[in-house]
Protein backbone atom coordinates (compact mmCIF):
# COMPACT_ATOMS: atom_id res chain seq x y z
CA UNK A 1 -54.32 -33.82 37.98
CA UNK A 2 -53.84 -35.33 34.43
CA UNK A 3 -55.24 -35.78 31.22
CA UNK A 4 -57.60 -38.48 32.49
CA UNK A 5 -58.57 -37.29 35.40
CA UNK A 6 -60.12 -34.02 33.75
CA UNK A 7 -61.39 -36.13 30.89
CA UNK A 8 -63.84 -37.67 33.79
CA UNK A 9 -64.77 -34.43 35.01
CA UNK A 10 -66.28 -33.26 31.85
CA UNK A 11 -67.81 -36.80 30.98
CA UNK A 12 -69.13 -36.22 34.71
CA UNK A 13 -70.58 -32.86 34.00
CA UNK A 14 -69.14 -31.31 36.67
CA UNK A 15 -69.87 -27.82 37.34
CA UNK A 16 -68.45 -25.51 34.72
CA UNK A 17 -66.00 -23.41 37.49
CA UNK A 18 -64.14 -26.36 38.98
CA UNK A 19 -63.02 -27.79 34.99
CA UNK A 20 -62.57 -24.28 34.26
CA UNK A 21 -60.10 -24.27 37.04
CA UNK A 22 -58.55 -27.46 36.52
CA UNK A 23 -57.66 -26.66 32.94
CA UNK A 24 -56.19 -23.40 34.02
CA UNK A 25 -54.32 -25.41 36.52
CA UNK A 26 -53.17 -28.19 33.92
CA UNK A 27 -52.14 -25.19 31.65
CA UNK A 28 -50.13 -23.38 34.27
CA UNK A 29 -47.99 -26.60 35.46
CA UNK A 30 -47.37 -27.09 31.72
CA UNK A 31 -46.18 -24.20 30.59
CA UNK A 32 -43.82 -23.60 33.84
CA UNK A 33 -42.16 -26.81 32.69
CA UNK A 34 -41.77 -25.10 29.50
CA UNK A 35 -40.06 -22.00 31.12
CA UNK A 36 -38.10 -24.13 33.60
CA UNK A 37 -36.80 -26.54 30.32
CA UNK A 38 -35.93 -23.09 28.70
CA UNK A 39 -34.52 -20.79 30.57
CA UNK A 40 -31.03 -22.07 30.91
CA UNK A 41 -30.78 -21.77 27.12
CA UNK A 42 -32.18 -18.73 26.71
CA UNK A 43 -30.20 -16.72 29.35
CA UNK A 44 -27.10 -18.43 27.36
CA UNK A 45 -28.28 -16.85 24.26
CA UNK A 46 -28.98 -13.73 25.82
CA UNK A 47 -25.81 -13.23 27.73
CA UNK A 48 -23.31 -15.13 27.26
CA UNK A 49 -21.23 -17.81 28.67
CA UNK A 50 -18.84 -16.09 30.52
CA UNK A 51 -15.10 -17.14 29.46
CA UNK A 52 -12.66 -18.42 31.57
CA UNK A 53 -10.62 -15.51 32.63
CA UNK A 54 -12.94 -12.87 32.32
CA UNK A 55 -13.23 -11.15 35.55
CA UNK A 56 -14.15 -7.31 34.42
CA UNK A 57 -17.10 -6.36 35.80
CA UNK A 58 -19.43 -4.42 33.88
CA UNK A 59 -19.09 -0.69 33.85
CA UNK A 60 -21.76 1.39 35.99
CA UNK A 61 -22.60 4.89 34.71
CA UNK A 62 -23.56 7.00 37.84
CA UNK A 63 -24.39 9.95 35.91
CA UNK A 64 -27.69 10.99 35.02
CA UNK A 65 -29.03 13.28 32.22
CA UNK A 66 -31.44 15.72 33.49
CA UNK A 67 -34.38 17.28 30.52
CA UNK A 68 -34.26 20.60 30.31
CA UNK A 69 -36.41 22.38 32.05
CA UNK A 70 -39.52 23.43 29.67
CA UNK A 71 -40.49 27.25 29.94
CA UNK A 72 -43.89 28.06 29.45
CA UNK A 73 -45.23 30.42 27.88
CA UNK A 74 -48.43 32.87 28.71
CA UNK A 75 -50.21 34.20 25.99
CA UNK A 76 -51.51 37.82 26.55
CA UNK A 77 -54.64 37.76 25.43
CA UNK A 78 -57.28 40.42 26.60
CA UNK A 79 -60.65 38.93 28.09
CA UNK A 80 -63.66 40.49 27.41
């Protein structure tokens, strides 16, 4: 749908849920072109063209820290 097509809608009074929807609709296509023009760029920024050459693959760490263990602790206090 585009611009003028919703344009008519409202100038038609159509009900209130199907322009509701087709603005949600127009919005969505919209900004996934957005996200599709940008992405490329962004994951560039965020890491890095890899160089020519550079074949080390990042370093896994299999261990894992445990937390301590909390103790808990009882008060003794009589009940009357």
């Amino acid at each position: 749908m585009d611009s003028a097509e919703f344009i008519d809608m409202v100038a038609q009074d159509a009900p209130s849920a199907e322009i509701s929807d087709a603005l949600k609709q127009m919005m969505f296509a919209k900004s996934a072109e957005f996200v599709d023009a940008a992405a490329p760029e962004v994951a560039k920024t965020l890491f890095g063209e890899p160089e020519e050459g550079d074949d080390v693959e990042p370093e896994i760490n299999a261990e894992t820290e445990q937390e301590p263990e909390q103790e808990t602790e009882v008060n003794d206090v009589p009940t009357t």
